[in-house]
Structure formats: C-alpha cells, structure tokens
Protein backbone atom coordinates (compact mmCIF):
# COMPACT_ATOMS: atom_id res chain seq x y z
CA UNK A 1 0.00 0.00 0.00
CA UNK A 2 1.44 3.59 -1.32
CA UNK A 3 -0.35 6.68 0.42
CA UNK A 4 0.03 10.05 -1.75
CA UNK A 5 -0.74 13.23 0.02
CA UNK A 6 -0.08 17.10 -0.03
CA UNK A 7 -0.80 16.85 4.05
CA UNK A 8 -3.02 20.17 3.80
CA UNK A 9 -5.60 18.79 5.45
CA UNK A 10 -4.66 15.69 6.29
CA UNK A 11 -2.25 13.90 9.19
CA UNK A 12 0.88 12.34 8.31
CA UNK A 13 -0.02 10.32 12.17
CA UNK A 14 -2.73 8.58 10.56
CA UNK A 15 -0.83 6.96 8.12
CA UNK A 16 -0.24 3.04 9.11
CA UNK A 17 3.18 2.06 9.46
CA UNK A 18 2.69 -0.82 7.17
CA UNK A 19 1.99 1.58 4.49
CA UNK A 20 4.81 3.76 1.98
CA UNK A 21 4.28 7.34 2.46
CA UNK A 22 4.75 10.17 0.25
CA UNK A 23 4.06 13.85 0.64
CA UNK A 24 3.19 14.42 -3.20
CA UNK A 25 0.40 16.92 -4.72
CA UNK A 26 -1.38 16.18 -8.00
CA UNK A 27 -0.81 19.17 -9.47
CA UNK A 28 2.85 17.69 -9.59
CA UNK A 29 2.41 16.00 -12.56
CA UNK A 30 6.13 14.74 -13.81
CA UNK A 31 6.31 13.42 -9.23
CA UNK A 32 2.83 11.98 -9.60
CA UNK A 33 3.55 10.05 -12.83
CA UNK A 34 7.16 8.95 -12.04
CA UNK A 35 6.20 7.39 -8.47
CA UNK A 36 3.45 5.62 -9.79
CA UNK A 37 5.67 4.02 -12.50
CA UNK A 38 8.72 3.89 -9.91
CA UNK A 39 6.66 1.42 -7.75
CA UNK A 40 4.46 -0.35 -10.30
CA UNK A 41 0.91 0.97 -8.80
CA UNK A 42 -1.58 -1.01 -10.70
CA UNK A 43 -4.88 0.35 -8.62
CA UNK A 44 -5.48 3.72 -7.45
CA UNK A 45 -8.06 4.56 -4.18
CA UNK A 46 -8.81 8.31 -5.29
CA UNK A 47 -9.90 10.09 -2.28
CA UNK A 48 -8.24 13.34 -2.62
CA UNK A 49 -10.44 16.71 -2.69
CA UNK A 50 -12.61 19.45 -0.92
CA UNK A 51 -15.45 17.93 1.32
CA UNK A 52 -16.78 21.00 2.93
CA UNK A 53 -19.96 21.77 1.85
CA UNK A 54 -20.38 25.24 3.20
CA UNK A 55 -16.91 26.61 1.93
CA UNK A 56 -17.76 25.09 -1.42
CA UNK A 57 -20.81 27.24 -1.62
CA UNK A 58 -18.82 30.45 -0.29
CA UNK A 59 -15.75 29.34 -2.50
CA UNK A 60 -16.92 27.57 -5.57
CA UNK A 61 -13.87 28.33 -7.33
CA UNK A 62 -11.12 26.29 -4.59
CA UNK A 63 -13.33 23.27 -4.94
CA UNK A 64 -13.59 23.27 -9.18
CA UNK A 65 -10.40 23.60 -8.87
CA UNK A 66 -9.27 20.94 -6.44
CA UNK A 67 -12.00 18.76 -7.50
CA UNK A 68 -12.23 18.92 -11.16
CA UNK A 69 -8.59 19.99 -12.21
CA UNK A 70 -6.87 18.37 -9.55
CA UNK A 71 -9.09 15.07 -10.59
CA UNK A 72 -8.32 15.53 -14.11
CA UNK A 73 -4.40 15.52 -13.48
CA UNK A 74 -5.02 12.22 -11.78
CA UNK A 75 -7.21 10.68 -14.62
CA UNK A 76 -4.59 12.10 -17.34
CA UNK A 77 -1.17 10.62 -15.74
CA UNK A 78 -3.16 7.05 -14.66
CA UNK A 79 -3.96 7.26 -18.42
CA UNK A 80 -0.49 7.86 -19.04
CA UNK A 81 1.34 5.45 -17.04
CA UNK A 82 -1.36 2.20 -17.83
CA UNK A 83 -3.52 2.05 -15.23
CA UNK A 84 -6.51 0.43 -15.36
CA UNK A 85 -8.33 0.43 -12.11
CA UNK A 86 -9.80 2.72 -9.75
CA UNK A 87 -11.38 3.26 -7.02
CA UNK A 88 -13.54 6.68 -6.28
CA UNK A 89 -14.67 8.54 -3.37
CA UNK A 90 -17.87 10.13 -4.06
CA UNK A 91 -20.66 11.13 -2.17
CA UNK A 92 -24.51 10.44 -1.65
CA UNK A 93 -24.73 14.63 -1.76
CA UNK A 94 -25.44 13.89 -5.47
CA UNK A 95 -28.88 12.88 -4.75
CA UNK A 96 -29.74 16.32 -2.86
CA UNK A 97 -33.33 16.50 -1.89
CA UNK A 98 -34.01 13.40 -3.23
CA UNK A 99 -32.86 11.59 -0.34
CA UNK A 100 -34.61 13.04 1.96
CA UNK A 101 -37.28 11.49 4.06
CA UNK A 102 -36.94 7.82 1.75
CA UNK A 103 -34.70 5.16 0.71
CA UNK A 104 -32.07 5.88 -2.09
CA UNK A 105 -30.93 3.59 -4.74
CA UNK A 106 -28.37 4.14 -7.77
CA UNK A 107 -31.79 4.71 -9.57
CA UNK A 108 -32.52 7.71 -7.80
CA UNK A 109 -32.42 11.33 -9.51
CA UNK A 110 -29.50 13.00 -9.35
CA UNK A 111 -29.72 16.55 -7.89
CA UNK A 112 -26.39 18.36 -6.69
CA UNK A 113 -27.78 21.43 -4.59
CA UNK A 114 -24.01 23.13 -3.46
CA UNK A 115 -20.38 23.20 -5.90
CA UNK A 116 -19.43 20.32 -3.40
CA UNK A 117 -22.14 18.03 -5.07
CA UNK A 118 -21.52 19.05 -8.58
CA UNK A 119 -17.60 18.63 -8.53
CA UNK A 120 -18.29 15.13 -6.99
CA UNK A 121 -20.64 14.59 -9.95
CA UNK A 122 -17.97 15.78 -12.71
CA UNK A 123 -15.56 13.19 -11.14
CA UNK A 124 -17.58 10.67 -11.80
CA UNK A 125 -18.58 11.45 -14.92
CA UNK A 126 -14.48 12.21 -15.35
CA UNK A 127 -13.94 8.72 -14.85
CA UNK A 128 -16.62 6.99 -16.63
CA UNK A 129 -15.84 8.59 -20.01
CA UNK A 130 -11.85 7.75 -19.25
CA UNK A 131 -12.81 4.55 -19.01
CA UNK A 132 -14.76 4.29 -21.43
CA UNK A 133 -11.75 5.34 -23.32
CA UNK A 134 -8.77 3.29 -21.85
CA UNK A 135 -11.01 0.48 -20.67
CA UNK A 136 -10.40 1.09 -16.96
CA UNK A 137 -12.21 -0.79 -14.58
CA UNK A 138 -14.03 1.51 -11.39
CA UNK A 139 -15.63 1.01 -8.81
CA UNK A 140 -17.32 4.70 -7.00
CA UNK A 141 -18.91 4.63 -3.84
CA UNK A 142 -21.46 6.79 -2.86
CA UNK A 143 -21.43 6.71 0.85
CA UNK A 144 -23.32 9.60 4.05
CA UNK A 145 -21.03 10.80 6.38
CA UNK A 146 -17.87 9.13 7.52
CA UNK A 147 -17.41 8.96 11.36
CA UNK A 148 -16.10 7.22 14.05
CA UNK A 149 -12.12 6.05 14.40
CA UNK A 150 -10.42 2.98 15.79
CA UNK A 151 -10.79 2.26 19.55
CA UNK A 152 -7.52 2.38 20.26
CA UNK A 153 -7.17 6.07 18.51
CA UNK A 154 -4.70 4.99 15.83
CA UNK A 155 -6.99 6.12 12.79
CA UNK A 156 -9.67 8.01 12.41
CA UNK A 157 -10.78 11.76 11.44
CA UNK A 158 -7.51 14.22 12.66
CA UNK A 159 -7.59 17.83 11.57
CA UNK A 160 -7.25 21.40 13.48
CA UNK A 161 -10.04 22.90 12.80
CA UNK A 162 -13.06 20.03 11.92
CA UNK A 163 -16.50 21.08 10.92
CA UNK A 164 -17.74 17.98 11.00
CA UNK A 165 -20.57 17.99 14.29
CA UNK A 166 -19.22 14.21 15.91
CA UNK A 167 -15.11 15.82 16.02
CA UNK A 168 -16.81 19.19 17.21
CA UNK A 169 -18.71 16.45 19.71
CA UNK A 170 -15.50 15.20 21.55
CA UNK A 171 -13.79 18.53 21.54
CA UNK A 172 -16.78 20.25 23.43
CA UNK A 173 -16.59 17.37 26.08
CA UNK A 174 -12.70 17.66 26.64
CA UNK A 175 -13.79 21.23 27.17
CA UNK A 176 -11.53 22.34 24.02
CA UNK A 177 -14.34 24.12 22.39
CA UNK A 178 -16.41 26.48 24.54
CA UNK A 179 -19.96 25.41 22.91
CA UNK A 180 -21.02 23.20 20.47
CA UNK A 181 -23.40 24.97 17.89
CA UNK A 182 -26.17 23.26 15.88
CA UNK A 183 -27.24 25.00 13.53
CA UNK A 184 -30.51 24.67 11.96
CA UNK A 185 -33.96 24.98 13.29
CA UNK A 186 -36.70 24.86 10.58
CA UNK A 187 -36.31 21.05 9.48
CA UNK A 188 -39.05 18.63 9.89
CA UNK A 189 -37.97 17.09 12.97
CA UNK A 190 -39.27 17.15 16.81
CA UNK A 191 -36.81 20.04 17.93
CA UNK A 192 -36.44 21.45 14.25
CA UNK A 193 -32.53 20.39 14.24
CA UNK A 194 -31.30 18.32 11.27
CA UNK A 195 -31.07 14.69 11.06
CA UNK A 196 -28.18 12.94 9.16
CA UNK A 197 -27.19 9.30 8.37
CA UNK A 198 -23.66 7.97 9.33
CA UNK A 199 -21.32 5.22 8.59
CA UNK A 200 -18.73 3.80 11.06
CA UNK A 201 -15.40 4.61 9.22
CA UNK A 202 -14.13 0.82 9.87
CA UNK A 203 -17.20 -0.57 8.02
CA UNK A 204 -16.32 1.86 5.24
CA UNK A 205 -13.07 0.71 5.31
C-alpha cells in the first residue's frame, strides 16, 4: 500500500506504518507520474479533494479547482502510465433533496444542490468517459457521512479545525471548544434540528 498526500488537510499520524508514504500533490504532474511508474501501482483509491460543503458554496472556485482539475491531473497521468483500475470517493450529496425522508438507490435522480455536489458529480462522470476510453475498470462509492475512528485512537478523522458535528462532539466534552453549535432549526424534525445518516469509518473501510 502507497499513500500520496499534499498533508493540507490531512495527518501524516494517521498513516499506518505498514503503508509507503509520500508527501506528493497532484498538481505535480512529472512526481505523480514517475512514483506511480517507480513502484508499479496497478490500482489507485482516489480520495483526494474538498469535502466542505459550506466553503464550497462560499468558494466555488477552490473546490472546481481541487475537484475537477486536480481530478483531471489524476485521470490524465493514470492514463499515461497504464492504469486500469480505480477506485472513487464520491458522495450520496449527489442525490440532494431526493434523499430526503426515503430510501435511495443508484436509480434515484440525481440533484447536486451546493459546488461540493456538482464537482463530486464531474468526477464521476471524469472517470466513466476515461474509461470508457482506456477500458479502466471503477468502482465509486457513494457513501453519508464518515465517522467514528479505531478504539484504540490509531486512525480516524484528525484535523485542526473540523466542521464535522461528531469531532466538534468530543472537543466540546474535553472542554476544548467552549460550545457546540447546531445550527438549523426549521427542518421537519421534533426540535427542528437536522437529522443525518452515518457510517462507522471501519465498516467503510
């Protein structure tokens, strides 16, 4: 297992051991394509890109830029250096308002309501048409939000500042955060906050 990342948002700590590490950014093409040939990769896990929802709507540009360019330079040197297979990190944000309140299926309408949704949507979109071209095979998983973290603490969510509520959760009870806001109050719920769906980041795994 090779892990690739430019470490600006994520945590060198959370890296296993087992694993080869290598800072590296995708926008460094000639890196990107010469450790991939360097170590024979023959499968990529794509995971890299913007996932705040919010700053995607108050920053549209950083996230069609991270998620569509930044995607494309991935898809152009796997095309470059032969590989075939894929793996894709998408999200069930595609569906929008269509999920809400019922059961969702691949059959459901797509509906991307925030630049987060859409650039997820391009990527996979990206990918079918590459391999449609190089006859890649992919897999893309549209999954809710990822929580949770090993019980011993050696993997799991790790950033300075998280916006995610269950991070936001733990700091508030350590007494690292002063409050712990919720915001919403108009949804169709008891107490008007929101509901959301989660999966435990080990059955992800």
């Amino acid at each position: 297992m090779h892990v690739l990342d430019n470490l600006s948002t994520g945590n060198r700590a959370t890296v296993d051991n087992r694993a080869s590490f290598k800072e590296l950014d995708v926008y460094d093409a000639s890196a990107l394509k010469a450790y991939l040939e360097e170590n024979q990769i023959d499968a990529v896990l794509h995971y890299a890109g913007e996932i705040v929802v919010s700053e995607s709507i108050e920053n549209p540009s950083k996230y069609f830029t991270a998620n569509v360019a930044g995607r494309n330079q991935v898809l152009k040197v796997l095309s470059e250096v032969g590989i075939q297979k894929i793996m894709f990190s998408s999200t069930v944000s595609l569906y929008g308002n269509n999920c809400i309140d019922k059961p969702v299926t691949e059959d459901t309408l797509l509906d991307p309501v925030n630049p987060y949704a859409e650039t997820k949507l391009m990527g996979e979109r990206m990918i079918y048409w590459m391999a449609n071209r190089y006859d890649w095979k992919y897999v893309i998983f549209r999954y809710f939000n990822v929580a949770g973290a090993e019980m011993d603490a050696s993997n799991g969510l790790r950033v300075k500042n998280p916006t995610h509520i269950i991070p936001n959760i733990n700091k508030t009870a350590l007494g690292q955060n002063d409050s712990l806001k919720i915001f919403g109050d108009d949804y169709d719920t008891r107490d008007g906050s929101c509901i959301r769906d989660y999966i435990y980041v080990l059955d992800l795994a």
